[in-house]
C-alpha atoms as a PDB file:
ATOM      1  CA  UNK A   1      -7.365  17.377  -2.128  1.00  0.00           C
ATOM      2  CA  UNK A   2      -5.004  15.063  -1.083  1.00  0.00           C
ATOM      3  CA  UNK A   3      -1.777  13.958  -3.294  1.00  0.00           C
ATOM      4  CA  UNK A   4      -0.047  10.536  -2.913  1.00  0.00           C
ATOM      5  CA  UNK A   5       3.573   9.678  -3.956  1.00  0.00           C
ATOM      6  CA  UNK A   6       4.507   5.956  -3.592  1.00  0.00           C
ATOM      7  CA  UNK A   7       7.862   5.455  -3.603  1.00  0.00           C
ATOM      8  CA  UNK A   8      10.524   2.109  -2.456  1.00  0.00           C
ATOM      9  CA  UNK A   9       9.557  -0.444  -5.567  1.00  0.00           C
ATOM     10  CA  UNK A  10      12.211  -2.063  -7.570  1.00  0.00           C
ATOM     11  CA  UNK A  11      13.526  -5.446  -8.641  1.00  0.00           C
ATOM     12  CA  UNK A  12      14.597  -7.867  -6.024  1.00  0.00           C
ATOM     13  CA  UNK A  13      15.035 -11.651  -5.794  1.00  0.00           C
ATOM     14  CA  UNK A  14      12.361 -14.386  -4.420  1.00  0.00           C
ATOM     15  CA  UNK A  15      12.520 -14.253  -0.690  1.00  0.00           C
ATOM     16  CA  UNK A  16      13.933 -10.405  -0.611  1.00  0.00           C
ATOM     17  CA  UNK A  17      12.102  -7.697   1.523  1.00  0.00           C
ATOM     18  CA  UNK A  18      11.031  -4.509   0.022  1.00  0.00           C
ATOM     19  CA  UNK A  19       9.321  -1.188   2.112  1.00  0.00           C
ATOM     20  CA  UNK A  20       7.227   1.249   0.172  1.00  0.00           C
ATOM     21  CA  UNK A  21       6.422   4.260   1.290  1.00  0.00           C
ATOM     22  CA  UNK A  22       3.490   7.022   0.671  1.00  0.00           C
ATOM     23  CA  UNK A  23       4.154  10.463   1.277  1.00  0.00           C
ATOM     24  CA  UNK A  24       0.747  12.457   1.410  1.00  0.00           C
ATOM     25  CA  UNK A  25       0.429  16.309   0.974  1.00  0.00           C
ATOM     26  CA  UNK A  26      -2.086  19.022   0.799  1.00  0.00           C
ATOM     27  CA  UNK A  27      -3.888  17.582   3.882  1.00  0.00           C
ATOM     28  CA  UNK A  28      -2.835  15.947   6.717  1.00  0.00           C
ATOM     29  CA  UNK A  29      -3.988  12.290   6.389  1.00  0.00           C
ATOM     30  CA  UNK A  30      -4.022  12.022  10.407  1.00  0.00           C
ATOM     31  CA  UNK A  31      -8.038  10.991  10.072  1.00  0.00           C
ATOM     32  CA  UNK A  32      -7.670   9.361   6.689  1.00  0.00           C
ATOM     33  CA  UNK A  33      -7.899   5.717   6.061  1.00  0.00           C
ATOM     34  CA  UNK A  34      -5.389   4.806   3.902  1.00  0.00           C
ATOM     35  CA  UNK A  35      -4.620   1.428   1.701  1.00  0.00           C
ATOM     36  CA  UNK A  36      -2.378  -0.207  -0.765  1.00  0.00           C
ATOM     37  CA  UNK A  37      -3.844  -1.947  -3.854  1.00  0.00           C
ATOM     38  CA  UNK A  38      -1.641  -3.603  -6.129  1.00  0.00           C
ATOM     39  CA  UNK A  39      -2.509  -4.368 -10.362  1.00  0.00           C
ATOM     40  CA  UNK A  40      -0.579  -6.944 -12.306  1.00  0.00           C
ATOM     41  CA  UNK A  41      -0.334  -6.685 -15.992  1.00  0.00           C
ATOM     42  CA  UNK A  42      -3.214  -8.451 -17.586  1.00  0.00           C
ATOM     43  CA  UNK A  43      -5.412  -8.407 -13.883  1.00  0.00           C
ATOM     44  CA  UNK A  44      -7.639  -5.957 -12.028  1.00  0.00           C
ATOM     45  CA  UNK A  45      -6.442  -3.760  -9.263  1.00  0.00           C
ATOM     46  CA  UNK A  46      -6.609  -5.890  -5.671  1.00  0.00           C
ATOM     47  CA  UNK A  47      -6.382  -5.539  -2.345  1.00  0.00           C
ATOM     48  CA  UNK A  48      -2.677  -5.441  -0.246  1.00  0.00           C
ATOM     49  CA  UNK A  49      -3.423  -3.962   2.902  1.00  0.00           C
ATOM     50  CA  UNK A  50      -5.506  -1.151   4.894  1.00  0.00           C
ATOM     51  CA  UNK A  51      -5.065   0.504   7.751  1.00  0.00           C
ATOM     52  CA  UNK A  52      -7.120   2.661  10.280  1.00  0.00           C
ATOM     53  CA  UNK A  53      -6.618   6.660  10.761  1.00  0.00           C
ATOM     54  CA  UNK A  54      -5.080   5.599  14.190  1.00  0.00           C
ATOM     55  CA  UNK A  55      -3.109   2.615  12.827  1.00  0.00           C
ATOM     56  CA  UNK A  56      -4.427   0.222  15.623  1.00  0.00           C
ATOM     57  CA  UNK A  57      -6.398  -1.613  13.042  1.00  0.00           C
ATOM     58  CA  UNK A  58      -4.625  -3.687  10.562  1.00  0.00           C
ATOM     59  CA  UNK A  59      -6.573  -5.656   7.694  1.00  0.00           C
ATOM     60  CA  UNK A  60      -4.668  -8.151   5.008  1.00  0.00           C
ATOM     61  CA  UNK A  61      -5.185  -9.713   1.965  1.00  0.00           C
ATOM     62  CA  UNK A  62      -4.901 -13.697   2.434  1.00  0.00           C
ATOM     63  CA  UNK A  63      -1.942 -13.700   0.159  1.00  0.00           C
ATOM     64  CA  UNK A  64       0.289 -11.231   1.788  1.00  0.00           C
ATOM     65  CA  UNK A  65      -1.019 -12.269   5.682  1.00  0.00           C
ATOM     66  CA  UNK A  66       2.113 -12.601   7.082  1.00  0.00           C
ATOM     67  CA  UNK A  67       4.774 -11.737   4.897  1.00  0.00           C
ATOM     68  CA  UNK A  68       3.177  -7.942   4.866  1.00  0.00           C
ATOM     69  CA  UNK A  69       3.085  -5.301   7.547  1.00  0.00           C
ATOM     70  CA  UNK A  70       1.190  -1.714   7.146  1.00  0.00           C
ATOM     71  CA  UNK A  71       2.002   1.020   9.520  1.00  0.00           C
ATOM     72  CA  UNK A  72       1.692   5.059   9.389  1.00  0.00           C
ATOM     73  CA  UNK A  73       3.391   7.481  11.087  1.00  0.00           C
ATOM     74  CA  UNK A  74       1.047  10.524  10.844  1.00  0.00           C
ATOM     75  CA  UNK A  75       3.687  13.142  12.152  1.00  0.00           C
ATOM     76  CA  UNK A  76       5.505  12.669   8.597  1.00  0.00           C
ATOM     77  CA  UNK A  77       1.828  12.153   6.920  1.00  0.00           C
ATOM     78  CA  UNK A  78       3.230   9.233   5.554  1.00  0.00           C
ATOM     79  CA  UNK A  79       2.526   5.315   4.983  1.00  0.00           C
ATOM     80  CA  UNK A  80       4.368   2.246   4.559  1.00  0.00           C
ATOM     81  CA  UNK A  81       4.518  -1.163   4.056  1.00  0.00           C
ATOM     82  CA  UNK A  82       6.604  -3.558   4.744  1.00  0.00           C
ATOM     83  CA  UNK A  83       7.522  -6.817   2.118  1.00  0.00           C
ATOM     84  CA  UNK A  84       8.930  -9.834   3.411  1.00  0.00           C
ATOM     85  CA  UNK A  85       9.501 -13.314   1.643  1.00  0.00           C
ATOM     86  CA  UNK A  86       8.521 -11.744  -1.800  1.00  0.00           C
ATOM     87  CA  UNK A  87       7.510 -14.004  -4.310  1.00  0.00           C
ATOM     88  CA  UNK A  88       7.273 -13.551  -8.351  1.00  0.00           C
ATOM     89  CA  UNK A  89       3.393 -13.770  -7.540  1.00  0.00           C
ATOM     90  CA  UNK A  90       3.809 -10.418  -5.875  1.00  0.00           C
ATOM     91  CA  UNK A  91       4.771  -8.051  -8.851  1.00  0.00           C
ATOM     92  CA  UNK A  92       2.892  -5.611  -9.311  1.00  0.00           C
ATOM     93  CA  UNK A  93       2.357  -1.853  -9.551  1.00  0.00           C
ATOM     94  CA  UNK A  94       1.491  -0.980  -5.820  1.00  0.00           C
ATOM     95  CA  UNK A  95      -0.769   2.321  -5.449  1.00  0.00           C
ATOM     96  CA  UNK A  96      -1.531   3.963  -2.462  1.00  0.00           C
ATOM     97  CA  UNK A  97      -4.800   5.081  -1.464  1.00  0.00           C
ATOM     98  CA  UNK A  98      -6.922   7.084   0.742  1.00  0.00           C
ATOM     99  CA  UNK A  99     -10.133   8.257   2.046  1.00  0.00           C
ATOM    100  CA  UNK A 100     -11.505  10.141   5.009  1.00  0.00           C
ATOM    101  CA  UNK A 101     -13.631   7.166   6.277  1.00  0.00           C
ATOM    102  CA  UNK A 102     -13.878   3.784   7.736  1.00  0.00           C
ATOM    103  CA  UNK A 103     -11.045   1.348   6.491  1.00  0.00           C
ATOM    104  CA  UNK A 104     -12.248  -0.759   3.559  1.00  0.00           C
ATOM    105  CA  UNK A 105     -10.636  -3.191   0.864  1.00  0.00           C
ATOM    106  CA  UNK A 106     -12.832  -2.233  -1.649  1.00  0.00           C
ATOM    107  CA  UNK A 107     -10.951   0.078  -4.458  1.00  0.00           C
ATOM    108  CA  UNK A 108     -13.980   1.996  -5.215  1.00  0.00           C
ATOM    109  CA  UNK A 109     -14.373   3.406  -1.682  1.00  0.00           C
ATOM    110  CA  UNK A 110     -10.923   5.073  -1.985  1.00  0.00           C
ATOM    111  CA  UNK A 111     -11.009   8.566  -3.637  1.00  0.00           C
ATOM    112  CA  UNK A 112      -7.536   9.723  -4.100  1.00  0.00           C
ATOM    113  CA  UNK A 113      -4.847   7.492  -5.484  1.00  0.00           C
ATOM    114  CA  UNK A 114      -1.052   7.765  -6.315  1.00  0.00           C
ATOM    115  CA  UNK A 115       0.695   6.733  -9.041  1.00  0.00           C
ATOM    116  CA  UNK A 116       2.048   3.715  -8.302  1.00  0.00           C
ATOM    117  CA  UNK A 117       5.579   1.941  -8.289  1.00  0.00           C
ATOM    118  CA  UNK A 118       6.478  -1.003  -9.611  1.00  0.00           C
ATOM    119  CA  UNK A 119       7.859  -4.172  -7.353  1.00  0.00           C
ATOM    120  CA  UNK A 120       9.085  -6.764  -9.727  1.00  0.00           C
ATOM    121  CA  UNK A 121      10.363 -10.475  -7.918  1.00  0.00           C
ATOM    122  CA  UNK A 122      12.107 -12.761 -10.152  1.00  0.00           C
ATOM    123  CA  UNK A 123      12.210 -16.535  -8.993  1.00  0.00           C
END
């Protein structure tokens, strides 16, 4: 079992940067790929970001290409990513995910989630 704690959201201003983190425990998620997902009220749970057990392998959804950045730093079993330029469009609960195969931006392959933090961006 793994257990995922995001942590970083808040409210911020168009055009601020935010970095969430995701601190994993009860296995090492060295070989896990992990992923952020994000859920605005009213809307289903989409892709952010995902990135490869090695973190040389990036993938982005269209909206965030560029503004967002995904790394890992497996010695501290932990993710992050990185929010640049936010826009109102971009809050959100953000939930952290993983699963010990190939990187994906489907939710469904993911089987262990956090609980999310919320990243609110007033215009």
């Amino acid at each position: 079992q793994v257990q995922l704690v995001e942590s970083g959201g808040g409210l911020v201003q168009a055009g601020d940067s935010l970095r969430l983190s995701c601190a994993a425990s009860g296995r090492t998620i060295s070989s896990y790929r992990m992923g952020w997902f994000r859920q605005a009220p009213g809307k289903e749970r989409e892709f952010v970001a995902a990135i490869s057990w090695s973190g040389g392998s990036t993938t982005y959804a269209d909206s965030v290409k560029g503004r967002f950045t995904m790394s890992r730093d497996n010695g501290k079993n932990t993710v992050y990513l990185q929010m640049n330029s936010l826009k109102p469009e971009d809050t959100a609960v953000y939930y952290c995910a993983a699963d010990p195969s190939l990187p994906s931006t489907s939710r469904y392959d993911y089987a262990y989630w956090g609980q999310g933090t919320q990243v609110t961006v007033s215009s």
